[in-house]
PDB file of N, CA and C in Angstrom:
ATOM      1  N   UNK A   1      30.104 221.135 201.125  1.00  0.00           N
ATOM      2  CA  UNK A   1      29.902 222.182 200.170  1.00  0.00           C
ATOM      3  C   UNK A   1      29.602 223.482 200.914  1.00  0.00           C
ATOM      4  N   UNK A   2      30.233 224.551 200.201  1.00  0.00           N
ATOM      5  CA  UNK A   2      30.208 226.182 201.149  1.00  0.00           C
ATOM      6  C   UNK A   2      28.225 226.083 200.926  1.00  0.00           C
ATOM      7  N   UNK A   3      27.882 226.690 202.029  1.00  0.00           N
ATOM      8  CA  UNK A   3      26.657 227.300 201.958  1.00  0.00           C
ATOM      9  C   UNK A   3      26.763 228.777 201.135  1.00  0.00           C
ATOM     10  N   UNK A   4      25.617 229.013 200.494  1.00  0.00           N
ATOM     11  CA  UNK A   4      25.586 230.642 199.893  1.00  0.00           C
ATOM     12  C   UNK A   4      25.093 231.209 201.094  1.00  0.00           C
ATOM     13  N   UNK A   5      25.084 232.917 200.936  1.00  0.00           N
ATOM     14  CA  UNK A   5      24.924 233.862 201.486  1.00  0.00           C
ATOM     15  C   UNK A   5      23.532 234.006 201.510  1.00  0.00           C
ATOM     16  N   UNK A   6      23.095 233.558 200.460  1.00  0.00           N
ATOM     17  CA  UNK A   6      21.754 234.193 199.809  1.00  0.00           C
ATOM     18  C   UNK A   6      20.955 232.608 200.022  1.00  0.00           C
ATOM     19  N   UNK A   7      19.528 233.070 200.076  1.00  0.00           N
ATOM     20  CA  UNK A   7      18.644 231.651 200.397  1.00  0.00           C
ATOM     21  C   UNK A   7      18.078 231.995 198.650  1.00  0.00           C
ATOM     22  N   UNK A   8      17.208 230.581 198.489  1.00  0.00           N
ATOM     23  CA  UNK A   8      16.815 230.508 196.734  1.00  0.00           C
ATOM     24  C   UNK A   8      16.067 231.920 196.927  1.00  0.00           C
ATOM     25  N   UNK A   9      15.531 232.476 197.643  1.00  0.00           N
ATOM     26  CA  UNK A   9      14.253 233.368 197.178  1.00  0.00           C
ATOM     27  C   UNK A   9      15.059 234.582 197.082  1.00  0.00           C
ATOM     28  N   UNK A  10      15.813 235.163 197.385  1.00  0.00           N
ATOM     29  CA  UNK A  10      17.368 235.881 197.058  1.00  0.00           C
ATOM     30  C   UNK A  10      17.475 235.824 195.759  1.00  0.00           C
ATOM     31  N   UNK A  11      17.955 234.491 195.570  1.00  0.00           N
ATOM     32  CA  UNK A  11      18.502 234.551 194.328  1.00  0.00           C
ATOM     33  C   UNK A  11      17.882 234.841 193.230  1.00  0.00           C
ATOM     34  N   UNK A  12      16.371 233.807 192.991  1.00  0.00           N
ATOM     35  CA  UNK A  12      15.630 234.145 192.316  1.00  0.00           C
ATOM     36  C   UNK A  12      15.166 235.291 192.141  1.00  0.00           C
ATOM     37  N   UNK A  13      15.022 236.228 192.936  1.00  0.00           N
ATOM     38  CA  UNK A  13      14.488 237.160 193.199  1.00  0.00           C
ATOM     39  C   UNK A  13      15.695 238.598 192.054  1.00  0.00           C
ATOM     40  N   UNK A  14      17.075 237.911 192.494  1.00  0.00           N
ATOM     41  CA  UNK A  14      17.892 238.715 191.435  1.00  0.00           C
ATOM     42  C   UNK A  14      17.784 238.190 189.848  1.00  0.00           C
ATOM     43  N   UNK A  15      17.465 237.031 190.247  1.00  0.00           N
ATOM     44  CA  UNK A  15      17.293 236.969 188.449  1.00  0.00           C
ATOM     45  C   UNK A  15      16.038 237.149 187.844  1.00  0.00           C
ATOM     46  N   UNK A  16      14.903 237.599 188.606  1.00  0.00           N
ATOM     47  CA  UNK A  16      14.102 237.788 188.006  1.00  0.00           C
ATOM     48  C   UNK A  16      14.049 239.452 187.093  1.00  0.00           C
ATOM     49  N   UNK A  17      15.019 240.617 188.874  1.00  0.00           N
ATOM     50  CA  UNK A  17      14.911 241.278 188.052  1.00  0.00           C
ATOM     51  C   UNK A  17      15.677 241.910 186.675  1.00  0.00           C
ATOM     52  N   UNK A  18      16.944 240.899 187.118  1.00  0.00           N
ATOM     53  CA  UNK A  18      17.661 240.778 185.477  1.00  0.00           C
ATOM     54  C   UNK A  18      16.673 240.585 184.236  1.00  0.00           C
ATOM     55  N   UNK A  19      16.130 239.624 184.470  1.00  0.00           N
ATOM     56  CA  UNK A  19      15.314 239.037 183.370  1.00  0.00           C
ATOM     57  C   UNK A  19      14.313 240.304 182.876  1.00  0.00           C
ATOM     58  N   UNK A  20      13.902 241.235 184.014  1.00  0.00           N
ATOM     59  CA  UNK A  20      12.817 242.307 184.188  1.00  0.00           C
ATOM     60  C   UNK A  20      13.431 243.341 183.082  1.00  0.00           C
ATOM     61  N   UNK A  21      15.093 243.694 182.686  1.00  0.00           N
ATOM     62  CA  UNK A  21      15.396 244.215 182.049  1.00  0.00           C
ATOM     63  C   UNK A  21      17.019 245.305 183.079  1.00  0.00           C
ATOM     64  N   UNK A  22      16.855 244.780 184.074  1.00  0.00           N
ATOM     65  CA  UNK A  22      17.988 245.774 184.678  1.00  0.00           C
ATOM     66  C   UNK A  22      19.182 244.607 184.277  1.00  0.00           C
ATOM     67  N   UNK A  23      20.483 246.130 184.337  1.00  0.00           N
ATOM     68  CA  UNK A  23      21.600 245.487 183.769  1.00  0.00           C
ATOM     69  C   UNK A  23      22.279 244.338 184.579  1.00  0.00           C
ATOM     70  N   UNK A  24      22.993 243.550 184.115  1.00  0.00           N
ATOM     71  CA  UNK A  24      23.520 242.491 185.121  1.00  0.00           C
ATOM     72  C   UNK A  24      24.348 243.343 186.257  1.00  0.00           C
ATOM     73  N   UNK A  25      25.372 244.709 185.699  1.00  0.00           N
ATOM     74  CA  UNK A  25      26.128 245.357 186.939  1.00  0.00           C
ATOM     75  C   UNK A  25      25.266 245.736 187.714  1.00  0.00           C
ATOM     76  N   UNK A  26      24.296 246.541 187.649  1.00  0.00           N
ATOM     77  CA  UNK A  26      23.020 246.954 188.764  1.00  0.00           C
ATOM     78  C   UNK A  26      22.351 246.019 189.197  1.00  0.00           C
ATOM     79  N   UNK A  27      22.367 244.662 189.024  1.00  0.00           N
ATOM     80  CA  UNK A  27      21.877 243.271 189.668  1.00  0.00           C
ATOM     81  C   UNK A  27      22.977 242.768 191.026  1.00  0.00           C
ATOM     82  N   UNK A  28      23.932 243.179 190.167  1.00  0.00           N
ATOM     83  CA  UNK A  28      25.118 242.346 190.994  1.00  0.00           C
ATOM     84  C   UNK A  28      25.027 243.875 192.620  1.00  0.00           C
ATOM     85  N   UNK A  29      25.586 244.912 191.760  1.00  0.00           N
ATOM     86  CA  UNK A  29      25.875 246.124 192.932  1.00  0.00           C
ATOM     87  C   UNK A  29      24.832 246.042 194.429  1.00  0.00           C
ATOM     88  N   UNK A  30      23.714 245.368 193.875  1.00  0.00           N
ATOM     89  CA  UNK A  30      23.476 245.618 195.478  1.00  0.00           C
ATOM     90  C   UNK A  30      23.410 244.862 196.278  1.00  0.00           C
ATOM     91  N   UNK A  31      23.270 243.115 195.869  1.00  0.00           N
ATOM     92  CA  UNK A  31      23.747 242.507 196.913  1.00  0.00           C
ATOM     93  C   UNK A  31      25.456 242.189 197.162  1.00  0.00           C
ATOM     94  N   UNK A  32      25.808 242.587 195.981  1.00  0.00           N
ATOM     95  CA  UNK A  32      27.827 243.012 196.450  1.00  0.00           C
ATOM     96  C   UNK A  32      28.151 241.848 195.881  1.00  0.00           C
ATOM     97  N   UNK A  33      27.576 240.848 194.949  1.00  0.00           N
ATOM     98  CA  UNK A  33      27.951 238.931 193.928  1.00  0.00           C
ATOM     99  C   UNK A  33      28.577 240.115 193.262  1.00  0.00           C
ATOM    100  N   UNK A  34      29.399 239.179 192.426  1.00  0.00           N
ATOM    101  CA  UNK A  34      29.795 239.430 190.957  1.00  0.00           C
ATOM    102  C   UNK A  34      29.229 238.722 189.823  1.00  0.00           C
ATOM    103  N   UNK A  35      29.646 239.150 188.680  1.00  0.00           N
ATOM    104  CA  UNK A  35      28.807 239.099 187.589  1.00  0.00           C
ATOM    105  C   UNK A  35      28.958 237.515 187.053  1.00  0.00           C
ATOM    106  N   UNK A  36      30.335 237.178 187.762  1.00  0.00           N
ATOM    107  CA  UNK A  36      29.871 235.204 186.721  1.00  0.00           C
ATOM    108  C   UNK A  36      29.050 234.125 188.531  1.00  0.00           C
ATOM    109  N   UNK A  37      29.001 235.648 189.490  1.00  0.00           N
ATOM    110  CA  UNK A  37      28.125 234.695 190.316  1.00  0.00           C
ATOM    111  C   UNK A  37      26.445 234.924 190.057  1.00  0.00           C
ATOM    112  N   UNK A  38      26.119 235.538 189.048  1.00  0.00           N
ATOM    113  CA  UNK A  38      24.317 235.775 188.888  1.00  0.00           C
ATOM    114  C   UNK A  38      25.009 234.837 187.900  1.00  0.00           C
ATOM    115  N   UNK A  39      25.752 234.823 186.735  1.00  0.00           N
ATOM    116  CA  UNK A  39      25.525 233.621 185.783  1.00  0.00           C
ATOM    117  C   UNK A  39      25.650 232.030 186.237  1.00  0.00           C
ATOM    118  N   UNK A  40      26.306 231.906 187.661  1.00  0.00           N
ATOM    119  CA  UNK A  40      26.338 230.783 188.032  1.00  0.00           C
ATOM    120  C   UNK A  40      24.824 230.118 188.635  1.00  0.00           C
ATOM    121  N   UNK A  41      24.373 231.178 188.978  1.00  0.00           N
ATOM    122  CA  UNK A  41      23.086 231.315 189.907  1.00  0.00           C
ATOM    123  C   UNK A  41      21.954 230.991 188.909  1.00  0.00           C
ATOM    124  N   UNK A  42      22.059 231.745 187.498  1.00  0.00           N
ATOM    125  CA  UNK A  42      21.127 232.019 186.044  1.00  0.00           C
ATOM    126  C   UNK A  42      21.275 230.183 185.866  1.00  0.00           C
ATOM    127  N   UNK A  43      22.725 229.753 185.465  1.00  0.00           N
ATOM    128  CA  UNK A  43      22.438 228.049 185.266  1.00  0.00           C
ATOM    129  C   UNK A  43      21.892 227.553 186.086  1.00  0.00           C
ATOM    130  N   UNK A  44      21.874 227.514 187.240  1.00  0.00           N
ATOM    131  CA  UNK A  44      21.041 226.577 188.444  1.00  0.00           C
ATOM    132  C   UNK A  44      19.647 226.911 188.786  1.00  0.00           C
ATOM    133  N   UNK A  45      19.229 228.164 188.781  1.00  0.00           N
ATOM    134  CA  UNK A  45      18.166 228.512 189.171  1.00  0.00           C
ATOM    135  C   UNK A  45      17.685 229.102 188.158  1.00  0.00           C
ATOM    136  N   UNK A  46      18.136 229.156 187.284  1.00  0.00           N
ATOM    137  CA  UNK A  46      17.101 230.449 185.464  1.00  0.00           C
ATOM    138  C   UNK A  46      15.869 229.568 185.171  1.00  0.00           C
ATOM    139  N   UNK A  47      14.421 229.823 185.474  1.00  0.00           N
ATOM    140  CA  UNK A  47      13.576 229.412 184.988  1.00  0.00           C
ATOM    141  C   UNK A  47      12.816 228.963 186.125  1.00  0.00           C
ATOM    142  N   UNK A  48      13.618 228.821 187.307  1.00  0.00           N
ATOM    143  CA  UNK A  48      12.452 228.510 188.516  1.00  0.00           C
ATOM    144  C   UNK A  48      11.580 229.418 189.017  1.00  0.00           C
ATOM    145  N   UNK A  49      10.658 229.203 190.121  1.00  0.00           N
ATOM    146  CA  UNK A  49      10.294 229.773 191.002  1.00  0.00           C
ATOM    147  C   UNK A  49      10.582 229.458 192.395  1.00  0.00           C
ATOM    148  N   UNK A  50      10.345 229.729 193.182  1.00  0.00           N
ATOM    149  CA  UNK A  50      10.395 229.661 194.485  1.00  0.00           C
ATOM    150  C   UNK A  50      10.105 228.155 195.385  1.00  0.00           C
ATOM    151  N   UNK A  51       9.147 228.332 194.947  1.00  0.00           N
ATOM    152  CA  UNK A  51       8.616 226.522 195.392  1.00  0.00           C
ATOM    153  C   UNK A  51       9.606 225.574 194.491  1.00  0.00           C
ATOM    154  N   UNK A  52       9.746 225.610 193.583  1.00  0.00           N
ATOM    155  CA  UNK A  52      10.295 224.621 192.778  1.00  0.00           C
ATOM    156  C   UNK A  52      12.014 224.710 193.289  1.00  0.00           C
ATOM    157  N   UNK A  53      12.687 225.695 193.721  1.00  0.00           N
ATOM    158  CA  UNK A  53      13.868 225.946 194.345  1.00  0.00           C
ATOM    159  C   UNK A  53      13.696 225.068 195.412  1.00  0.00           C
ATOM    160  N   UNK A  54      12.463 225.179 196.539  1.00  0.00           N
ATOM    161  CA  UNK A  54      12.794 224.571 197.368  1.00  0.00           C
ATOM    162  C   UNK A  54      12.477 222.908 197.178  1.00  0.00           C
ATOM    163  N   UNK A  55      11.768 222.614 195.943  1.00  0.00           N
ATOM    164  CA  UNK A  55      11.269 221.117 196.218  1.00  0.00           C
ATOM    165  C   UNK A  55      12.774 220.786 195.487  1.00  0.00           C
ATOM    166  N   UNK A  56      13.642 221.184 194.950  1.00  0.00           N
ATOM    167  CA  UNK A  56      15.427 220.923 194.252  1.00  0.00           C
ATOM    168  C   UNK A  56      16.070 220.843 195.570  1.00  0.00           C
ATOM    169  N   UNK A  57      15.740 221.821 196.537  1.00  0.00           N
ATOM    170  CA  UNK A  57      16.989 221.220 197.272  1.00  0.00           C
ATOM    171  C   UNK A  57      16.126 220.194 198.214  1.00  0.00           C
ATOM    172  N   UNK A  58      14.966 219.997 198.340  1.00  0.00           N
ATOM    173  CA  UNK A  58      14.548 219.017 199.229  1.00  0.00           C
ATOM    174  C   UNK A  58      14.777 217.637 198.593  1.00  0.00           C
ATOM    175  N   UNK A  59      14.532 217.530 197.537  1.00  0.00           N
ATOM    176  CA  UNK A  59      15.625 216.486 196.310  1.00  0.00           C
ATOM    177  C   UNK A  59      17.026 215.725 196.795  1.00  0.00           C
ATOM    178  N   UNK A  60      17.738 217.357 196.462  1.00  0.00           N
ATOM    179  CA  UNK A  60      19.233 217.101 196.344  1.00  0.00           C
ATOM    180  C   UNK A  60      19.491 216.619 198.170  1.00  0.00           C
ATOM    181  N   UNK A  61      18.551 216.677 198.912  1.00  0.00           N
ATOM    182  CA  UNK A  61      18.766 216.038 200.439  1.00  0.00           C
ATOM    183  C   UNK A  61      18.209 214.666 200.776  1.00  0.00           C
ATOM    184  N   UNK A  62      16.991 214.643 199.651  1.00  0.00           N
ATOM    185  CA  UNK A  62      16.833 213.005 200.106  1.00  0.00           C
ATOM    186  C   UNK A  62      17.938 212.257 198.874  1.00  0.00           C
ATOM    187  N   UNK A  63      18.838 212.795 197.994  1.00  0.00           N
ATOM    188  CA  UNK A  63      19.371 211.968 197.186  1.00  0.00           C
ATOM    189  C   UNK A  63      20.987 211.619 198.062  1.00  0.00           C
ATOM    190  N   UNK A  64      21.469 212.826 198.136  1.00  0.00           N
ATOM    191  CA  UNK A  64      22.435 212.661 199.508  1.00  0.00           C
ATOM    192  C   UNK A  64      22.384 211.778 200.132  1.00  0.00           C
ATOM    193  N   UNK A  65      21.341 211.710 201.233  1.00  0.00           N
ATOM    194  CA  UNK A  65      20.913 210.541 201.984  1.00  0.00           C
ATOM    195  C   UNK A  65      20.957 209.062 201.578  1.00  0.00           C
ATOM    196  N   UNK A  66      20.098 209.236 200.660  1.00  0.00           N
ATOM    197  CA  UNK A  66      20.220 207.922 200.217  1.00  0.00           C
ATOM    198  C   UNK A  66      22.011 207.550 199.673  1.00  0.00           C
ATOM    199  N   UNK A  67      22.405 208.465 198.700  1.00  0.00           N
ATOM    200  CA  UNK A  67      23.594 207.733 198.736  1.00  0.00           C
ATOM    201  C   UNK A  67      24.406 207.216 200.038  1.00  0.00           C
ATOM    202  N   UNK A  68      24.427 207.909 200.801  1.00  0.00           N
ATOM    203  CA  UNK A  68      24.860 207.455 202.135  1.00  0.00           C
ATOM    204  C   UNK A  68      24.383 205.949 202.054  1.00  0.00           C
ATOM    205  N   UNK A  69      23.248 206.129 202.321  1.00  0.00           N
ATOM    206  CA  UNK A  69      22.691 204.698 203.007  1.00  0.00           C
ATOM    207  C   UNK A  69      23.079 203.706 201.635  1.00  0.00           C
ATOM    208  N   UNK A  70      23.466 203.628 200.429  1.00  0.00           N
ATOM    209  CA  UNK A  70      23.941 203.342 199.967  1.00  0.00           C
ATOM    210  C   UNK A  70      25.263 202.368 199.816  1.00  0.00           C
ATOM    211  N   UNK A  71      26.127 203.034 199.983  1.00  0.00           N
ATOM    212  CA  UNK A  71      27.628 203.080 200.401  1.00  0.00           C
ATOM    213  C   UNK A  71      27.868 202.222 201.470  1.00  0.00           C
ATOM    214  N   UNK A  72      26.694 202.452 202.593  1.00  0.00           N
ATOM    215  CA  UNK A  72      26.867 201.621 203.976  1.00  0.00           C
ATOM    216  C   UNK A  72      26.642 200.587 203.753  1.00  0.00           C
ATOM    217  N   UNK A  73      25.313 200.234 202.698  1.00  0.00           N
ATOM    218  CA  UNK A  73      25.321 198.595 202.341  1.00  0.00           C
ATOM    219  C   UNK A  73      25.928 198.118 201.395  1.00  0.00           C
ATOM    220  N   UNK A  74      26.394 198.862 200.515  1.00  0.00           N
ATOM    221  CA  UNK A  74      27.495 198.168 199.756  1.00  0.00           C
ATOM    222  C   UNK A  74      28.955 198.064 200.942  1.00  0.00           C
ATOM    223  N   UNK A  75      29.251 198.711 201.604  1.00  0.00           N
ATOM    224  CA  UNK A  75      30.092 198.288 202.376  1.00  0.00           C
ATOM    225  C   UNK A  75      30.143 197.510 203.417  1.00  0.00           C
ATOM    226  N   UNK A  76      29.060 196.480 203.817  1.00  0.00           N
ATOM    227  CA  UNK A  76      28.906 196.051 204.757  1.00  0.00           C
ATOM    228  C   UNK A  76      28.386 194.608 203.940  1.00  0.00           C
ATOM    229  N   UNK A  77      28.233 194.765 202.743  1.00  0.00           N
ATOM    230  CA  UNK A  77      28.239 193.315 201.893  1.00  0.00           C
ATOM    231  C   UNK A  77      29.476 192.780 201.332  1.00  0.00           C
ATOM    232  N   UNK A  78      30.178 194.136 201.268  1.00  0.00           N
ATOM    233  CA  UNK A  78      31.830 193.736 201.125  1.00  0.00           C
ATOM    234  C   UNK A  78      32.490 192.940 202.140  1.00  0.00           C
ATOM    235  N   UNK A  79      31.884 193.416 203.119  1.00  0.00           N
ATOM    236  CA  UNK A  79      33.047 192.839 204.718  1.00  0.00           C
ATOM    237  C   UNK A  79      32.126 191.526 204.676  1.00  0.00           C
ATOM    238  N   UNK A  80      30.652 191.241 204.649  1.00  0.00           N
ATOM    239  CA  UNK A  80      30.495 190.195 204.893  1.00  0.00           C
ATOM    240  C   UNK A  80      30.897 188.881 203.912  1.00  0.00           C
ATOM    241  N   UNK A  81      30.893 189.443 202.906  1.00  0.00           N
ATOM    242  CA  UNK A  81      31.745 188.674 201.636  1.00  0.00           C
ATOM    243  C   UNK A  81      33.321 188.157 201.999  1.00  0.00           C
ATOM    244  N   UNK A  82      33.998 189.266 202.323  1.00  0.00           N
ATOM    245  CA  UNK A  82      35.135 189.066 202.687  1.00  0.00           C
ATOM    246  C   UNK A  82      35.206 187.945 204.035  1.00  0.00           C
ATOM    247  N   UNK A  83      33.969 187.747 205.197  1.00  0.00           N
ATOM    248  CA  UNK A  83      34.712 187.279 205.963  1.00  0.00           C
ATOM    249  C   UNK A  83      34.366 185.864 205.744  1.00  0.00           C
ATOM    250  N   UNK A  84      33.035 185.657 204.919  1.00  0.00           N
ATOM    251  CA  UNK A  84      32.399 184.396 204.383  1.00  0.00           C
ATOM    252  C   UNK A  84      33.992 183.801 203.469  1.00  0.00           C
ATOM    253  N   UNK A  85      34.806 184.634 202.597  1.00  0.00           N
ATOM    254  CA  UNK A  85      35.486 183.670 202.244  1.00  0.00           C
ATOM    255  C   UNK A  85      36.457 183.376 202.617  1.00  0.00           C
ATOM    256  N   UNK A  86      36.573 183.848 203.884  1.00  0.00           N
ATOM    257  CA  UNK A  86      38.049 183.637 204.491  1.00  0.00           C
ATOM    258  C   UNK A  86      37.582 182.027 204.949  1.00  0.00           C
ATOM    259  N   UNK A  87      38.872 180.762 204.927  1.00  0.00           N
ATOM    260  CA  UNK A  87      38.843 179.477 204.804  1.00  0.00           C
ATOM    261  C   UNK A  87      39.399 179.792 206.717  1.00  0.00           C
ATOM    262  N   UNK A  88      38.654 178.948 207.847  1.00  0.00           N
ATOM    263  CA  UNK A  88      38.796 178.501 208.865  1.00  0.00           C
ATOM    264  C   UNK A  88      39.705 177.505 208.920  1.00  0.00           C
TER     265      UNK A  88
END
């Protein structure tokens, strides 16, 4: 997945002052996003704070992980399945 430009406290930081009352074009103009990238930003991050941004992506990294480790044991119960029924 592309990394953003912007770290959560960035972002949040633009939607807060949307929320503060400045227009979405004067939100967007100065870090140079466009306007369906603060609304993409508004669904993922509208309502957080800062800490809570970072305990989401510290989340979305131990869930990653685990799927990994996942996958490896379902795939490694497959092969041992497979070689248990192969007939000698």
């Amino acid at each position: 997945m592309k990394r953003s430009r912007f770290t959560e406290e960035q972002i949040i930081g633009m939607l807060k002052e949307r929320e503060a009352g400045m227009s979405t074009a004067d939100v967007c103009r100065k870090p140079g996003v466009s306007a369906a990238t603060v609304c993409k930003y508004k669904a993922r991050f509208g309502g957080l704070e800062v800490s809570d941004a970072r305990r989401l992506k510290a989340l979305e990294d131990e869930n990653s992980r685990l799927k990994k480790l996942l996958a490896e044991a379902i795939l490694d119960n497959a092969i041992l399945k497979d070689v248990a029924s192969r007939k000698w």
